[in-house]
Protein backbone atom coordinates (compact mmCIF):
# COMPACT_ATOMS: atom_id res chain seq x y z
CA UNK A 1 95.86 116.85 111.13
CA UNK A 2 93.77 117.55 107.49
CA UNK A 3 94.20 115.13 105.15
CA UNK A 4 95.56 114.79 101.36
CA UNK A 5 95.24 112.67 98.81
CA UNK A 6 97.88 113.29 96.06
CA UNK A 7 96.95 111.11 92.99
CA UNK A 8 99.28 110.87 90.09
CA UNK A 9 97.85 110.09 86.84
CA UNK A 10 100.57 111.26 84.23
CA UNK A 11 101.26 108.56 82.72
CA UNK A 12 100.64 107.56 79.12
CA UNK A 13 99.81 103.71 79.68
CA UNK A 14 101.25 102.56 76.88
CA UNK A 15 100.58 99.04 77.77
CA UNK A 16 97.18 99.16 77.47
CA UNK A 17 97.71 99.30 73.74
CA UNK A 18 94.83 102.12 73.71
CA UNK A 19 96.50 104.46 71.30
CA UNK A 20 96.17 108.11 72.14
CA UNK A 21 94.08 107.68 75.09
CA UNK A 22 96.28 107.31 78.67
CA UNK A 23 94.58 104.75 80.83
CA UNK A 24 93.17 107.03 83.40
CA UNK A 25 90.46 107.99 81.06
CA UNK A 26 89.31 105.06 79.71
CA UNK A 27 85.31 104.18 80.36
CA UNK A 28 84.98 101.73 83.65
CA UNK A 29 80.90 101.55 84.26
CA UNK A 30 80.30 104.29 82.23
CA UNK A 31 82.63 107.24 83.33
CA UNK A 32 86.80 107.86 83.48
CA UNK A 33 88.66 105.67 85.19
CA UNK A 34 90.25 108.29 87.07
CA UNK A 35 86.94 109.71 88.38
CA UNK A 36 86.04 106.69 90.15
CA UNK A 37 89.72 107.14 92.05
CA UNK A 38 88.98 110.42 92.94
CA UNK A 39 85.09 109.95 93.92
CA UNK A 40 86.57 107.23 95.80
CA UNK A 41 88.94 109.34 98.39
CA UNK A 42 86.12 112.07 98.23
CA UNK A 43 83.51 109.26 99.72
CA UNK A 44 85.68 108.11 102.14
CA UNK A 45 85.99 111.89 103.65
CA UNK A 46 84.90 114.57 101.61
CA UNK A 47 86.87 117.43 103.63
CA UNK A 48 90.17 115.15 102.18
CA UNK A 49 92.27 117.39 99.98
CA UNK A 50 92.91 116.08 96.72
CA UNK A 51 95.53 116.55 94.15
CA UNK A 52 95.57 115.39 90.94
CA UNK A 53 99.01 115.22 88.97
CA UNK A 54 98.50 115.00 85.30
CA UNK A 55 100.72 115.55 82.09
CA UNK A 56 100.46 119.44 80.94
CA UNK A 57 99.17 118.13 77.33
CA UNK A 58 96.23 116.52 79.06
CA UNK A 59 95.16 119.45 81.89
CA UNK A 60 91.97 120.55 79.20
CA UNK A 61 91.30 117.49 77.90
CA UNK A 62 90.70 115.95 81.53
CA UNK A 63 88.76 119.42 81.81
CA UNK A 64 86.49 118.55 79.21
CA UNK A 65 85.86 115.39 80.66
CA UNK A 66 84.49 117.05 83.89
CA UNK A 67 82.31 119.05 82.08
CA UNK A 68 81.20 116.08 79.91
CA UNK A 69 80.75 114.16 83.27
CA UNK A 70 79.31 117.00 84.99
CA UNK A 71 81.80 115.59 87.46
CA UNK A 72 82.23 118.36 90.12
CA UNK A 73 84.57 116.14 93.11
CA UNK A 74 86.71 119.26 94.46
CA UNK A 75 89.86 118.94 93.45
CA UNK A 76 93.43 120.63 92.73
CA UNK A 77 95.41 120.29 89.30
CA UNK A 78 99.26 120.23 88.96
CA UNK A 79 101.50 119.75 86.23
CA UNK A 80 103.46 116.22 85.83
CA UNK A 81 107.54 116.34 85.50
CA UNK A 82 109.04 113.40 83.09
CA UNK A 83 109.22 110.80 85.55
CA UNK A 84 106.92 109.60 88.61
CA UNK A 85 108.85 111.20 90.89
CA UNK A 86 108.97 114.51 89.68
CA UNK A 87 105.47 114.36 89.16
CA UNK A 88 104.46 113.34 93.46
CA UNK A 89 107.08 116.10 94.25
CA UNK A 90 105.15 118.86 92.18
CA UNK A 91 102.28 117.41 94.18
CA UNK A 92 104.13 117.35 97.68
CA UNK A 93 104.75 121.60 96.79
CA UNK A 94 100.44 122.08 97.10
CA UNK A 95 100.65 120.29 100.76
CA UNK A 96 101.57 122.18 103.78
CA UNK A 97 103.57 120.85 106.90
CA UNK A 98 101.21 119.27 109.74
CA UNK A 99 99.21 117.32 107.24
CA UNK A 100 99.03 113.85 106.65
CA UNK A 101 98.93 112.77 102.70
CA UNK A 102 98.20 109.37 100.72
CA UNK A 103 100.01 108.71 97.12
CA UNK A 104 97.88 107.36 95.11
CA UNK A 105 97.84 106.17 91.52
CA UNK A 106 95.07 107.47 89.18
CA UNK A 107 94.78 104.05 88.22
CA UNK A 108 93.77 102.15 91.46
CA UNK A 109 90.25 102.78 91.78
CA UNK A 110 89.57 99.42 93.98
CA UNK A 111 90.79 100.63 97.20
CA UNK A 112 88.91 99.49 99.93
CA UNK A 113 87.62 102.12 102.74
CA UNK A 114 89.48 99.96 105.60
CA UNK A 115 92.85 100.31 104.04
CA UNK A 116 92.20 104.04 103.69
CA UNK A 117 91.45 103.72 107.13
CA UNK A 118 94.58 101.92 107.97
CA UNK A 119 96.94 103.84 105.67
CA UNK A 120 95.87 107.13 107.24
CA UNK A 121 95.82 106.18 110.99
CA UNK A 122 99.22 103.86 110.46
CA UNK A 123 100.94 106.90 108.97
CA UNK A 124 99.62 109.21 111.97
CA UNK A 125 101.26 107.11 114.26
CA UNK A 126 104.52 105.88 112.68
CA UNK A 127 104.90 108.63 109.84
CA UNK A 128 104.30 106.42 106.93
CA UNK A 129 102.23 103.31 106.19
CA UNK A 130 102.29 101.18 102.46
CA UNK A 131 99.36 98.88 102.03
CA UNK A 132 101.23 95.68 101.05
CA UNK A 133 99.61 91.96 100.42
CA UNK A 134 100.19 88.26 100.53
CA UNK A 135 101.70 86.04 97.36
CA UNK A 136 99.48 83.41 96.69
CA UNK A 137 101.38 81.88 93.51
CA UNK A 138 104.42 79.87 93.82
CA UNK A 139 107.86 82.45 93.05
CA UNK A 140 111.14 81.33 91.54
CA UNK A 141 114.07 83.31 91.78
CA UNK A 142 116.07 83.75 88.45
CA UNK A 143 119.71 83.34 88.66
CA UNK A 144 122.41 84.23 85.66
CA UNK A 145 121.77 80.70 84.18
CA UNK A 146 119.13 79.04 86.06
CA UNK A 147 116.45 79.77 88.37
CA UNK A 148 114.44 78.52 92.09
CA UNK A 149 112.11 78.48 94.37
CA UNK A 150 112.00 81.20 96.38
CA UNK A 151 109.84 81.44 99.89
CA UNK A 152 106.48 83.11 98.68
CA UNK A 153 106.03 84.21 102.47
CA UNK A 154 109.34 86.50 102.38
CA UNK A 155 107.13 88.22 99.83
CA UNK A 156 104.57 91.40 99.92
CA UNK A 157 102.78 92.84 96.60
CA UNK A 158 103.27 96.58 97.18
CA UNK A 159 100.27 98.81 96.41
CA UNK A 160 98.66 102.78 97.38
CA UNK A 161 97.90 104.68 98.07
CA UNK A 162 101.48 105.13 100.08
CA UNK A 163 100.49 107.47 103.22
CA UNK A 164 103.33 109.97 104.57
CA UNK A 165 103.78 112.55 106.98
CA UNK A 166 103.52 115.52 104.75
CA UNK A 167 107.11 116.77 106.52
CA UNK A 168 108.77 113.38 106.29
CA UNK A 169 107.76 112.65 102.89
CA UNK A 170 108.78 116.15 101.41
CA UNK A 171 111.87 115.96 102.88
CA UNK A 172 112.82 112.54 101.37
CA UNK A 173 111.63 113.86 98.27
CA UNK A 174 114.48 116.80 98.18
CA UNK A 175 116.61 114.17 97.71
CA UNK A 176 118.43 113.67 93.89
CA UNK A 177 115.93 111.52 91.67
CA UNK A 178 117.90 108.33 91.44
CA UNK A 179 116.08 105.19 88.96
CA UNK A 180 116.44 103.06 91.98
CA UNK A 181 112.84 104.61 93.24
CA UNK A 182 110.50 102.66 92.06
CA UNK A 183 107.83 104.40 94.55
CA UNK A 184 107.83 106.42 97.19
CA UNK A 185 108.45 104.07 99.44
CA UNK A 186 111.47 103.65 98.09
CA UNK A 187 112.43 107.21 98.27
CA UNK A 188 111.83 107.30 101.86
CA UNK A 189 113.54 104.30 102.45
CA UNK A 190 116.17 105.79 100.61
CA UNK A 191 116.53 108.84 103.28
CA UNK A 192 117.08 106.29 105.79
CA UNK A 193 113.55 105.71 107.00
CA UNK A 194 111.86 102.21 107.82
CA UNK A 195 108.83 101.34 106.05
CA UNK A 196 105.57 100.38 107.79
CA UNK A 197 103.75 97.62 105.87
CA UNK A 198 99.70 97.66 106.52
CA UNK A 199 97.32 95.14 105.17
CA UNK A 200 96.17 96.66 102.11
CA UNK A 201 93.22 94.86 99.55
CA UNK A 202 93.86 92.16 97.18
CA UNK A 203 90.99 93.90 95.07
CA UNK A 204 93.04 97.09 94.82
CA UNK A 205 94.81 96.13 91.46
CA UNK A 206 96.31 98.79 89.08
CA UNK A 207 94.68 98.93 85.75
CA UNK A 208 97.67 98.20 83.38
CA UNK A 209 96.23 95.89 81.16
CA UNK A 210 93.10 95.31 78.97
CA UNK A 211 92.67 92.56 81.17
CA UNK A 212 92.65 94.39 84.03
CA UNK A 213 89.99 96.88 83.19
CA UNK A 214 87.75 93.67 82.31
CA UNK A 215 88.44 92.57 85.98
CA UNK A 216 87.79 96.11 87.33
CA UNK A 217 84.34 96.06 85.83
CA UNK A 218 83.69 92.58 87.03
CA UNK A 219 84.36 93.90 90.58
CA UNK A 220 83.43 97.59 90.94
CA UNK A 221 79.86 98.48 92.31
């Protein structure tokens, strides 16, 4: 079956407290963010299709970049919509039936080759696969006026890139947008399918904060 990657990097990252400047292009070791998520899929397997989703306002300005960057990873561009899931499901409408395809955000540049691995071959098999980890710190539940423990090991720290059946995954996506998705697992789950947990890697963090792009350059090679 060929093989997509379908990474969504539309949003603004407002967190970051950058200004003007969306997360996905911010410097890590030199060069955007984003191209180290890309370069990363394209290492991996370089016959991989990939798709990048980006907001309309920033198509030339990510241009520019690749020019700048003389950054020449093969890739497809596709508008964003105003939420997440409008932007995977202009994605999902550049890959055919037959074909399996990871979701993965712009901002995850950390994943590890073996949960590639696992995410693809999983969702061969079973039809999807979400790299998931362990808790390590202690979780409390909160409660309308209090709040306790609550068993860390009934707990899994979701991450991408979330690997579909191209069929499977379109189809859930047809459904009505709903705020209840919170990724795509979600919308699948939401069409009635069970989710397939895989290990993912705890180095695979998304780069929200300041802080986290301090941690990404600590780690990266």
């Amino acid at each position: 079956m060929k093989l997509f990657a379908l990474i969504v990097a539309a949003g603004k990252g407002v967190r970051m407290g950058t200004g003007d400047i969306p997360k996905q292009f911010l410097l890590l070791k030199n060069k955007p963010v984003l191209m180290h998520t890309i370069e990363k899929f394209h290492s991996f397997n370089p016959k991989i299709n990939i798709i990048l989703v980006l907001t309309t306002s920033y198509i030339s300005f990510w241009e520019n970049l690749c020019r700048k960057y003389n950054f020449d990873v093969p890739h497809t561009i596709v508008e964003g919509g105003a939420e997440r899931f409008f932007s995977v499901k202009n994605g999902l409408n550049k890959v055919p039936d037959n074909a399996i395809v990871a979701i993965h955000d712009g901002v995850r540049p950390l994943v590890s080759f073996d949960t590639l691995q696992r995410c693809f071959s999983i969702a061969e098999k079973y039809g999807n696969a979400v790299p998931a980890i362990k808790c390590n710190d202690s979780v409390r539940e909160i409660l309308e006026e209090d709040n306790k423990i609550f068993d860390r090991n009934k707990i899994r720290l979701v991450q991408t890139p979330q690997t579909f059946d191209s069929e499977l995954v379109k189809a859930a996506y047809s459904q009505p947008f709903s705020e209840t998705f919170t990724d795509d697992a979600s919308v699948l789950e939401a069409y009635g399918k069970k989710i397939v947990l895989v290990e993912g890697n705890s180095e695979n963090i998304k780069i929200t904060t300041k802080a986290d792009l301090k941690m990404a350059e600590a780690i990266i090679l």
